[in-house]
N, C-alpha and C. Protein backbone atom coordinates (compact mmCIF):
# COMPACT_ATOMS: atom_id res chain seq x y z
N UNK A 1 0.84 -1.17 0.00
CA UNK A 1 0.00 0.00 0.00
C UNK A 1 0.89 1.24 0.00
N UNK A 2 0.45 2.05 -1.10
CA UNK A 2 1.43 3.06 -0.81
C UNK A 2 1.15 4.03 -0.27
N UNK A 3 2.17 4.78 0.53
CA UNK A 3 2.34 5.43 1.78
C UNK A 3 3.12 7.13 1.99
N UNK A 4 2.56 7.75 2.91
CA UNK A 4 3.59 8.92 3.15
C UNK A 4 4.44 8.65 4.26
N UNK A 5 4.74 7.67 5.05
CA UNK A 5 5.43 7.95 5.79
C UNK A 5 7.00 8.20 5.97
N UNK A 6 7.65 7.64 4.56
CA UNK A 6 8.72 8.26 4.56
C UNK A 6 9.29 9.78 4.75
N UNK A 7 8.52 10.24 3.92
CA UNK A 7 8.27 11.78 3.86
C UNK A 7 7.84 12.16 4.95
N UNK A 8 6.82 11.96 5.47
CA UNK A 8 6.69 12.51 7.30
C UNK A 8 7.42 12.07 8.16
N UNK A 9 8.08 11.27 8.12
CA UNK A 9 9.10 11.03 9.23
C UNK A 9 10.72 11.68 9.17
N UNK A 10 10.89 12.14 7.67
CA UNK A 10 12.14 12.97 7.76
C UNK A 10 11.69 14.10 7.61
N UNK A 11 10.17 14.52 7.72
CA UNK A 11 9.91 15.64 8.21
C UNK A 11 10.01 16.15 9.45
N UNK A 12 10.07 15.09 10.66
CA UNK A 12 10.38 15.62 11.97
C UNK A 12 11.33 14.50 12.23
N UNK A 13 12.45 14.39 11.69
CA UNK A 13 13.76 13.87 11.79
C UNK A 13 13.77 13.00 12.51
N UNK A 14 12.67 11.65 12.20
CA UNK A 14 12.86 10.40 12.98
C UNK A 14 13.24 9.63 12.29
N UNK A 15 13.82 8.42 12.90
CA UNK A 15 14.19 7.11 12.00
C UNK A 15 13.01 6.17 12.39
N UNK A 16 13.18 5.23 11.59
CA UNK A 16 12.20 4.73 11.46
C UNK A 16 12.12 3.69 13.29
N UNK A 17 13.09 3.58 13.77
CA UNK A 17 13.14 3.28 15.49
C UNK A 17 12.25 4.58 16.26
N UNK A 18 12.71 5.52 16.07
CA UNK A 18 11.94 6.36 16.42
C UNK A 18 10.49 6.34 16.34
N UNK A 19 9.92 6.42 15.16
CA UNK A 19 8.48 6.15 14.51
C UNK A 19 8.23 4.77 14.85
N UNK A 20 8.93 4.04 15.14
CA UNK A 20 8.23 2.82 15.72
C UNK A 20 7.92 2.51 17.20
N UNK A 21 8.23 3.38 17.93
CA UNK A 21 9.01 3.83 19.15
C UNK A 21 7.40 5.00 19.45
N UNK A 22 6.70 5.87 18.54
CA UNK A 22 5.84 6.38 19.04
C UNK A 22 4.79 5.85 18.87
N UNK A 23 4.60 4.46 17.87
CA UNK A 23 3.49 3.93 17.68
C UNK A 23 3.47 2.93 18.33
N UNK A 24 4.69 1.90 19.24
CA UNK A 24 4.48 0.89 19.86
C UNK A 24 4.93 -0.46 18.76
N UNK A 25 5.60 -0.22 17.72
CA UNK A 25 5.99 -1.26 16.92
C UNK A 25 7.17 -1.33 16.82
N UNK A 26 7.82 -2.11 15.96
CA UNK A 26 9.48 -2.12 16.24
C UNK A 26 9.98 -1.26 14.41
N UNK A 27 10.97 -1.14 14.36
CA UNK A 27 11.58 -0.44 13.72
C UNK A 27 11.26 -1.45 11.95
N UNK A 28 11.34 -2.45 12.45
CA UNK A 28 11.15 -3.50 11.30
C UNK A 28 10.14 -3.26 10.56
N UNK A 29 8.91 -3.26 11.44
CA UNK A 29 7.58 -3.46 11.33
C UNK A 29 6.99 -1.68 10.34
N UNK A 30 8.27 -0.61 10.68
CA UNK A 30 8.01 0.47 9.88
C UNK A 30 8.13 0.13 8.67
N UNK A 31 9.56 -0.50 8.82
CA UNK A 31 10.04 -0.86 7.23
C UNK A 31 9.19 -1.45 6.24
N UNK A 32 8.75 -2.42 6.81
CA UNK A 32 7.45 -3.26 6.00
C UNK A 32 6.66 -2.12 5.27
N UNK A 33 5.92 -1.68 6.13
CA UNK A 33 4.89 -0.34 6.15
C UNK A 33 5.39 0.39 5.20
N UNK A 34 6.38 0.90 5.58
CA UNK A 34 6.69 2.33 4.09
C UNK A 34 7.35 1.51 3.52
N UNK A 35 7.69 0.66 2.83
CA UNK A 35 7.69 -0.35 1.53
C UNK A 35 7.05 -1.39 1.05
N UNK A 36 5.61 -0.83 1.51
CA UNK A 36 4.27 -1.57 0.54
C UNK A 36 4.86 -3.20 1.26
N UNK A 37 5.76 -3.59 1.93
CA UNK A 37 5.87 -5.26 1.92
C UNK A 37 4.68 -5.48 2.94
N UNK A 38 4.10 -4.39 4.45
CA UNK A 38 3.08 -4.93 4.93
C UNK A 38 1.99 -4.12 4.97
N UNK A 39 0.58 -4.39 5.05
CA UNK A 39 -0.67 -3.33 5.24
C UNK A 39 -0.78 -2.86 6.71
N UNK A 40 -0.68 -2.05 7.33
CA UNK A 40 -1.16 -1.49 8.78
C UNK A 40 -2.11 -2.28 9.00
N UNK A 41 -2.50 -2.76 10.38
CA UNK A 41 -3.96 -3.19 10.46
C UNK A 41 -4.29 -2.06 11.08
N UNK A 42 -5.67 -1.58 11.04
CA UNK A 42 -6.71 -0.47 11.13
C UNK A 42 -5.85 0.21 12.53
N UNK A 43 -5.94 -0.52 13.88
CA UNK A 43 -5.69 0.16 14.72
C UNK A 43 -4.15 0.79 14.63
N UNK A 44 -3.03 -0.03 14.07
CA UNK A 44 -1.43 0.56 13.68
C UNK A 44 -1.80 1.70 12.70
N UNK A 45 -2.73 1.54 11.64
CA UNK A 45 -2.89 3.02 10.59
C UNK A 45 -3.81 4.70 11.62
N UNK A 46 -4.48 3.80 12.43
CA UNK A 46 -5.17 4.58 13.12
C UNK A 46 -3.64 5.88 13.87
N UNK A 47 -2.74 4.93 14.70
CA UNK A 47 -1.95 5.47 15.40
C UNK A 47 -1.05 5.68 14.55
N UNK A 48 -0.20 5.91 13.34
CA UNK A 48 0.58 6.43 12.74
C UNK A 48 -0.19 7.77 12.08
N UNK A 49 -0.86 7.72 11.76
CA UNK A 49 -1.84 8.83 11.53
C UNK A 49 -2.22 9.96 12.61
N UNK A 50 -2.12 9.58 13.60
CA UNK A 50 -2.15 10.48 14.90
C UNK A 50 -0.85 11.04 14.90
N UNK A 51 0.47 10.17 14.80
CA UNK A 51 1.37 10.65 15.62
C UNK A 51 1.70 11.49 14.70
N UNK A 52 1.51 11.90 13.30
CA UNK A 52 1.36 13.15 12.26
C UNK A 52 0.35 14.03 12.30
N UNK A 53 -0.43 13.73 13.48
CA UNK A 53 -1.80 14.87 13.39
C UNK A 53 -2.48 14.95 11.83
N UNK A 54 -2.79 13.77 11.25
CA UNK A 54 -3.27 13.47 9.94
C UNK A 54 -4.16 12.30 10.16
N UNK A 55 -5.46 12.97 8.93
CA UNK A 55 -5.92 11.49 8.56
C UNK A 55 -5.33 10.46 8.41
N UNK A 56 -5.94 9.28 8.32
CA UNK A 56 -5.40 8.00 7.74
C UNK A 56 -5.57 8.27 6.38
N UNK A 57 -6.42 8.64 5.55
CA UNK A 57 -6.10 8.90 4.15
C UNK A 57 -5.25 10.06 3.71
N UNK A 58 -4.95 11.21 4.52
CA UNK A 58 -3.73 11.82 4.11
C UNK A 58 -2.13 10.82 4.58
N UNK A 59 -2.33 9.89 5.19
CA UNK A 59 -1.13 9.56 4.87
C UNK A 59 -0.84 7.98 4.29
N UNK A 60 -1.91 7.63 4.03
CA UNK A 60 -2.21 6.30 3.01
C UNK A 60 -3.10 6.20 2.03
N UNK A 61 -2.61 5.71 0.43
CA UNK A 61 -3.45 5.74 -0.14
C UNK A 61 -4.21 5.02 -0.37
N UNK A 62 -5.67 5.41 -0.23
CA UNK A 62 -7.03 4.48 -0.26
C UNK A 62 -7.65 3.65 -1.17
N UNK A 63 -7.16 4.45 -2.51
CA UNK A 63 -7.35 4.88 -3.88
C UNK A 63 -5.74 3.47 -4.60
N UNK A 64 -4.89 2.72 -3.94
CA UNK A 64 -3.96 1.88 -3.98
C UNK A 64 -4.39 0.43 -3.52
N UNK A 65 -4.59 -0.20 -4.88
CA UNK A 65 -5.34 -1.54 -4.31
C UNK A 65 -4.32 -2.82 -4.75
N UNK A 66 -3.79 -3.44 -3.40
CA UNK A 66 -2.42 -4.25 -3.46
C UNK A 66 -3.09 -4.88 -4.90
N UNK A 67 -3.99 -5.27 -4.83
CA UNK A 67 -4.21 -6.70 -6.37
C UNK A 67 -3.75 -6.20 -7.57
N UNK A 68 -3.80 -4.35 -7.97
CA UNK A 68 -3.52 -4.32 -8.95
C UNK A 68 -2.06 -4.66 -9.46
């Protein structure tokens, strides 16, 4: 699924330990995430979306459907 979180996270100069670190996941589990390898489940998209003060659709696209 493709994603902004690369871009928001070197917007407030975190690594991805960091960003995993405010959502409660491990650093790995970012990686997946901002390279389409895993989907957030609802409540992980819920809280990465907070910790940017953003929708979940401003920072994932909805409109990105893995099958295609």
């Amino acid at each position: 699924m493709k994603n902004r979180l690369r871009v928001l996270r070197a917007e407030c100069r975190w690594s991805q330990a960091d960003l995993g670190k405010h959502v409660g996941v491990s650093r790995q589990a970012i990686n997946a995430v901002e390279n389409g390898k895993h989907v957030p489940s609802l409540p992980l998209a819920f809280k990465l979306a907070e910790v940017f003060d953003l929708r979940i659709d401003d920072v994932f696209d909805p409109h990105d459907d893995p099958e295609d």
